[in-house]
Every structure is written in structure tokens, then in C-alpha cells.
Protein backbone atom coordinates (compact mmCIF):
# COMPACT_ATOMS: atom_id res chain seq x y z
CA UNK A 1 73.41 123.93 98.84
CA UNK A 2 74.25 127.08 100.62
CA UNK A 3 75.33 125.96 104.32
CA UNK A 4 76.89 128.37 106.86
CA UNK A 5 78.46 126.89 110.73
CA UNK A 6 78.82 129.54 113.26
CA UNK A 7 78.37 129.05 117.34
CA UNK A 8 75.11 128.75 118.57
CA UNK A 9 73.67 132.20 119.59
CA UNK A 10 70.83 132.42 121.96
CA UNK A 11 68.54 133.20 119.73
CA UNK A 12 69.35 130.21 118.01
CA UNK A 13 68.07 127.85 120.78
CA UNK A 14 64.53 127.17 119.95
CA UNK A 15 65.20 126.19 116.28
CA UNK A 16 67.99 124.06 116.86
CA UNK A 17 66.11 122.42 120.09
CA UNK A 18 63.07 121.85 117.32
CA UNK A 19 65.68 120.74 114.77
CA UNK A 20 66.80 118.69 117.52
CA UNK A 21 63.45 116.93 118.22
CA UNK A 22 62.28 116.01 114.27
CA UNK A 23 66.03 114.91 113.78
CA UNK A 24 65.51 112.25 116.52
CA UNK A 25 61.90 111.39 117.06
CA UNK A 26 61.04 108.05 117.23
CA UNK A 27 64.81 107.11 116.43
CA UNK A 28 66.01 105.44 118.99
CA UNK A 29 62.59 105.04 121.09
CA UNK A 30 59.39 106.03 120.83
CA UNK A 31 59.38 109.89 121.07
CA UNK A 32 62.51 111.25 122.41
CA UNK A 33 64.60 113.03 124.56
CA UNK A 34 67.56 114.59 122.58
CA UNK A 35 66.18 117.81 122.43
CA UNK A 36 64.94 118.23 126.58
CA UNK A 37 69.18 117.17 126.46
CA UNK A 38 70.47 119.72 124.64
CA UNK A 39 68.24 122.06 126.24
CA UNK A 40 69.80 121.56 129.50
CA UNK A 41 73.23 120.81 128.08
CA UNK A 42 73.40 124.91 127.76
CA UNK A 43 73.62 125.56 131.20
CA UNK A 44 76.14 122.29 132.72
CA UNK A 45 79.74 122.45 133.60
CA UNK A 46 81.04 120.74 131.31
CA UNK A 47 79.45 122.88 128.63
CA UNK A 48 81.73 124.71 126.11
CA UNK A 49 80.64 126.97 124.31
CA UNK A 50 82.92 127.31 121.26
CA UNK A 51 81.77 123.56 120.45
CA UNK A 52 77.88 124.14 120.79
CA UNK A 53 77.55 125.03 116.56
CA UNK A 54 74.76 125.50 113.86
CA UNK A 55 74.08 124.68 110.29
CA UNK A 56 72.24 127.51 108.26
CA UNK A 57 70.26 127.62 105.25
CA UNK A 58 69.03 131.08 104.12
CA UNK A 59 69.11 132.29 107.51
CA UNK A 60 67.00 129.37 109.24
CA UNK A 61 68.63 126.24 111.66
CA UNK A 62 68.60 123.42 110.02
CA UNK A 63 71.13 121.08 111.77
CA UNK A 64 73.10 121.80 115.55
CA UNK A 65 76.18 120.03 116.92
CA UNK A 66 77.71 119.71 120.34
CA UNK A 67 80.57 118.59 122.75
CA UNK A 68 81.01 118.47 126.14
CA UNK A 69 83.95 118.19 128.47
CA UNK A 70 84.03 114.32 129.54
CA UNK A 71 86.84 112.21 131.19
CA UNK A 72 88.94 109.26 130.74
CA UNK A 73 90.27 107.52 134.07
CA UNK A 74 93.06 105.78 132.92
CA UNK A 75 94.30 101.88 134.42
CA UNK A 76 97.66 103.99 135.56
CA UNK A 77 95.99 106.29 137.68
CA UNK A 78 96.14 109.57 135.11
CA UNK A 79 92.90 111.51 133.87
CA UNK A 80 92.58 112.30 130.04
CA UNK A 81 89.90 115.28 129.83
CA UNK A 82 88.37 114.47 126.05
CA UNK A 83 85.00 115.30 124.88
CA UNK A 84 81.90 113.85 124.47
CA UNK A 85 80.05 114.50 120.68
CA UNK A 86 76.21 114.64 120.98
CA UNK A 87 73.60 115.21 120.15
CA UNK A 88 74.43 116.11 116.15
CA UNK A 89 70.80 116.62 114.74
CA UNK A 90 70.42 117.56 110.99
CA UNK A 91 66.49 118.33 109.86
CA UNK A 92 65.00 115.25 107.96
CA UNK A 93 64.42 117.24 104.82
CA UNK A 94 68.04 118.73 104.55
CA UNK A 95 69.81 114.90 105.76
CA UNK A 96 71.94 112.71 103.34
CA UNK A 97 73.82 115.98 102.11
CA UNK A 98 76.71 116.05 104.34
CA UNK A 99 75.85 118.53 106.87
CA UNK A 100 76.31 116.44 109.56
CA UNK A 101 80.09 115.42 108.12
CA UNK A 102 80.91 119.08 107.71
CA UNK A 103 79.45 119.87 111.53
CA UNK A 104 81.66 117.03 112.93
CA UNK A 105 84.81 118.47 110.78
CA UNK A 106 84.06 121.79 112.31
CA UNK A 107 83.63 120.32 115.74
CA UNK A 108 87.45 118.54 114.92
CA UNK A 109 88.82 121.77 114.32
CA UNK A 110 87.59 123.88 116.92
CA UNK A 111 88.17 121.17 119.66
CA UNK A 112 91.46 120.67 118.35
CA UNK A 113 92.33 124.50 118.83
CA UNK A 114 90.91 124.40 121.93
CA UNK A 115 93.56 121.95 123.09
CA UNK A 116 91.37 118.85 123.16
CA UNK A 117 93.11 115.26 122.36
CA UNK A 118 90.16 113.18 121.52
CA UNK A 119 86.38 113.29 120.78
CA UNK A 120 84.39 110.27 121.87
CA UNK A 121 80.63 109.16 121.44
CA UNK A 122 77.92 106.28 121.66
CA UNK A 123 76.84 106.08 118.14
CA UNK A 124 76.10 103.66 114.71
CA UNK A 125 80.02 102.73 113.97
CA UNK A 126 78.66 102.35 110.24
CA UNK A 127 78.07 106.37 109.97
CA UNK A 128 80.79 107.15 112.10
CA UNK A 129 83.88 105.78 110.66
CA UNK A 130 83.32 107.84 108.10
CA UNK A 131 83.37 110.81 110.11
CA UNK A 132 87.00 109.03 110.86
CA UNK A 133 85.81 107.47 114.33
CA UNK A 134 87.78 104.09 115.73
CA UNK A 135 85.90 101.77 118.21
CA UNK A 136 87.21 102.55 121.39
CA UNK A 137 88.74 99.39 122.06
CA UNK A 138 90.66 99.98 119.56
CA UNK A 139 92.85 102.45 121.99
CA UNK A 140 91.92 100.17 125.07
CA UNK A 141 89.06 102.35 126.51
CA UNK A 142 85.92 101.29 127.89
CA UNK A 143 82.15 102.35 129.53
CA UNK A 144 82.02 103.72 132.90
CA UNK A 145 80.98 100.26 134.03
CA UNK A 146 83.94 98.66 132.43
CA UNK A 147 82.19 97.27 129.00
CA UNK A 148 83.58 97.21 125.55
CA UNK A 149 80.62 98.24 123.54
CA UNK A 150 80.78 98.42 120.20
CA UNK A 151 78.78 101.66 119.35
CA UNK A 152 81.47 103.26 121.30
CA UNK A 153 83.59 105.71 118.94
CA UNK A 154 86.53 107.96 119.84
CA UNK A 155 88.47 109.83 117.32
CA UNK A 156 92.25 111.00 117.79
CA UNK A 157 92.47 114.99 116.88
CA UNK A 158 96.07 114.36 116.44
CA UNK A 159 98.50 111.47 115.76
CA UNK A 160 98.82 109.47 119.57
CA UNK A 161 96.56 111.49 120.99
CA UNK A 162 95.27 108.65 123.08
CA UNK A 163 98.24 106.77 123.84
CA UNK A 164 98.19 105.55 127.09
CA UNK A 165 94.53 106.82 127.48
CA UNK A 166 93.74 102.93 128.36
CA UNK A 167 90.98 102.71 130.69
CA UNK A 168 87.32 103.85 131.60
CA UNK A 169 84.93 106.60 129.69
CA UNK A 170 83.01 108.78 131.76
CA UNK A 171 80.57 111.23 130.34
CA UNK A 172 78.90 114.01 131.92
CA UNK A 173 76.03 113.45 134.03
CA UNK A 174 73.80 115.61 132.16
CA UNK A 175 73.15 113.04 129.73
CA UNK A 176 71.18 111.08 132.48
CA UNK A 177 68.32 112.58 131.48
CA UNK A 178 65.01 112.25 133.47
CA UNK A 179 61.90 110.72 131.06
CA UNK A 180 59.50 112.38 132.69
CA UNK A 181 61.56 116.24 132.70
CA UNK A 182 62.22 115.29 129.11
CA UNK A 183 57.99 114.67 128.65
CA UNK A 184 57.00 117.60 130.49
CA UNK A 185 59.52 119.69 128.44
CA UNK A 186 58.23 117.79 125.03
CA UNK A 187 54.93 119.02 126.01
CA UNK A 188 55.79 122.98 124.80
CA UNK A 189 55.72 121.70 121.40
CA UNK A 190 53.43 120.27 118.96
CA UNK A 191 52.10 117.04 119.07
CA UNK A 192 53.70 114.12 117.53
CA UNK A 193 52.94 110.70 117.68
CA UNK A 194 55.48 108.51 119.44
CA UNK A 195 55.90 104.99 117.55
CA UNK A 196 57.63 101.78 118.32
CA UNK A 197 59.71 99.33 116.48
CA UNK A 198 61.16 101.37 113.46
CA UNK A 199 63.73 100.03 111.96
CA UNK A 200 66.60 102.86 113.86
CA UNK A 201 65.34 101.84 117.08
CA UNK A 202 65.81 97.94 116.02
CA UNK A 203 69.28 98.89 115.05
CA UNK A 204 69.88 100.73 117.89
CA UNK A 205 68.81 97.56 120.43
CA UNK A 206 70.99 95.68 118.07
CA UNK A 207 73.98 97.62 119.15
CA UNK A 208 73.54 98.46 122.45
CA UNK A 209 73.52 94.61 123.01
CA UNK A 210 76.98 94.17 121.53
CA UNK A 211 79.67 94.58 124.02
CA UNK A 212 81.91 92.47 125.91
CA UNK A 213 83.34 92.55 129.48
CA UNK A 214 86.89 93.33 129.85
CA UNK A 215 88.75 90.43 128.97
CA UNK A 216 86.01 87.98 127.80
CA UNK A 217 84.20 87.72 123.88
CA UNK A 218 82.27 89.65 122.78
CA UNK A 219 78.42 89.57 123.48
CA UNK A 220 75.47 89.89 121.25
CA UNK A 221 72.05 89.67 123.59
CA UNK A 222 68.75 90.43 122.36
């Protein structure tokens, strides 16, 4: 297959935003919100746009990749600027043929040149690691609210990148996202049913129940 990566144009935006929504609907709840995200992801601080990237196929969008700035506060006191992956989106039809692994490689490289130590995301460890993510813990690093969590992923874009990088994860606040901006913005495209219980979004609960505290076992609720 004939696949092209270049930086998001303009232009670009309501393919990959649409590429964005039949990537993830239903996913990881019923409906979604990854695409009202990336939408307002474009205009942020922390956005960057040498890592905001498209896949092509004969011209049309059929997967879109993005960082953003984030921050590490480390336990001695220092602040590690890394970058938060997300959302990667690859159309249904074109997924299982590595566009999303050559979109992350990209993202590697570019962030790399661009100075960047680390690239970090919440995501399913069993895709990721072979992207060549690490759980966080791994390098000592935890959630905002101090957790261990075990879809947690960071990825070193050189050798020691995260030494001493021990301490708490902080993404930006844009992906807070508001349910009911997200549904009002949903509402300029075409209808799709929202379902519950598929088996991603049971995979998903799975994993964001597994975490630990800082300095206790691991915990599995749900």
C-alpha cells in the first residue's frame, strides 16, 4: 500500500477529525470524544505543530497522529518537558497494516529533532510495546495523582533519556474534555449509534483499574 506522512495542513482538518471519530467510536465508551479532542488540540499551548501528522492514501486522510508538550515534576524538584502521544487514529478499513507503527516512528523522529527526551501516553501496553513503549514505572514515573497505572507508556527517544525523570506525569489540560462540548460538536456529523459493552471498552475498564499507589501492590478493581 501506497502511504505518504506529511504535517497536518488545514485543509486536512475535517478528514482527519472524521478519521478521528470512526477510528474511535464506541472504543473506549459509547460514542466518543477523540475527535471534539483533537479538534481543540489545534489551537492549545502546548500544541506543536511539527508533531500534528497525516497518513495518505491516493490523496485522501486515512490515519492522523499527534503530540503535545506535557511535563514531568520530578521527586528532586526538576521539570522534564516530554510529550504526550494522542490521539493516533487510523480508518477501520485501512487498520492492521502498520500505519499506525509507521505514524508513531515518524512522531519518534520528528520529536527527537525537535529536542524532545521522551514520549509518554495512556494506552493498551499490548500494542504499544511494540511501538517500543516501557510502562512508566519502569523509569519511576507516575499519574498526576501519584498512581502507577499500568496503561501508562513512555518511550526514551534516546539512551537515558529519562534518568532521573522519577516522579509525577502531567498532561495538558486540554485533554479534560467536556462530554457535553464533545456532543454538541459530534452533532455536525452524521449519525452513529453509540453502543455499550464491546469488547475495547471491556478492555479498556480492565486497564484503567490496574494501578497501584506509590509504594503498595498493585491493584486490579472492577
Amino acid at each position: 500500500m501506497d502511504i505518504t506522512l506529511r504535517q497536518e495542513a488545514s485543509g486536512d482538518y475535517e478528514q482527519s477529525e472524521s478519521v478521528t471519530r470512526e477510528a474511535f467510536w464506541n472504543q473506549y465508551a459509547p460514542g466518543c470524544m477523540e475527535h471534539y479532542l483533537l479538534h481543540i488540540m489545534r489551537t492549545c499551548p502546548a500544541f506543536i505543530p511539527e508533531l500534528d501528522i497525516v497518513a495518505l492514501s491516493q490523496n485522501m486522510v486515512v490515519g492522523h497522529a499527534i503530540c503535545l508538550r506535557a511535563v514531568i515534576h520530578a521527586d528532586s524538584g526538576r521539570e522534564h518537558s516530554v510529550l504526550t502521544l494522542g490521539p493516533l487514529s487510523v480508518l477501520p478499513a485501512y487498520q492492521h497494516r502498520g500505519i499506525g507503527g509507521r505514524m508513531i516512528a515518524e512522531l519518534k523522529d520528528r520529536a527527537k529533532t525537535l529536542g524532545f527526551p521522551a514520549i509518554l501516553l495512556c494506552g493498551d501496553p499490548d500494542y504499544y510495546k511494540r511501538q517500543g513503549f516501557l510502562p512508566a514505572e519502569v523509569f519511576g514515573i507516575r499519574t498526576a495523582d501519584n498512581l502507577y497505572l499500568t496503561a501508562l507508556q513512555a518511550c526514551e527517544l534516546s539512551e537515558h533519556a529519562l534518568r532521573g525523570a522519577e516522579g509525577r506525569y502531567c498532561e495538558d489540560a486540554v485533554y479534560a474534555v467536556d462530554p457535553s462540548a464533545a456532543l454538541a460538536f459530534d452533532r455536525h456529523f452524521p449519525p452513529k449509534t453509540p453502543l455499550n459493552g464491546t469488547p475495547s471498552q471491556k478492555r479498556f475498564q480492565t486497564l484503567a483499574a490496574m494501578y497501584r499507589e506509590a509504594d503498595t501492590k498493585l491493584r486490579a478493581d472492577g
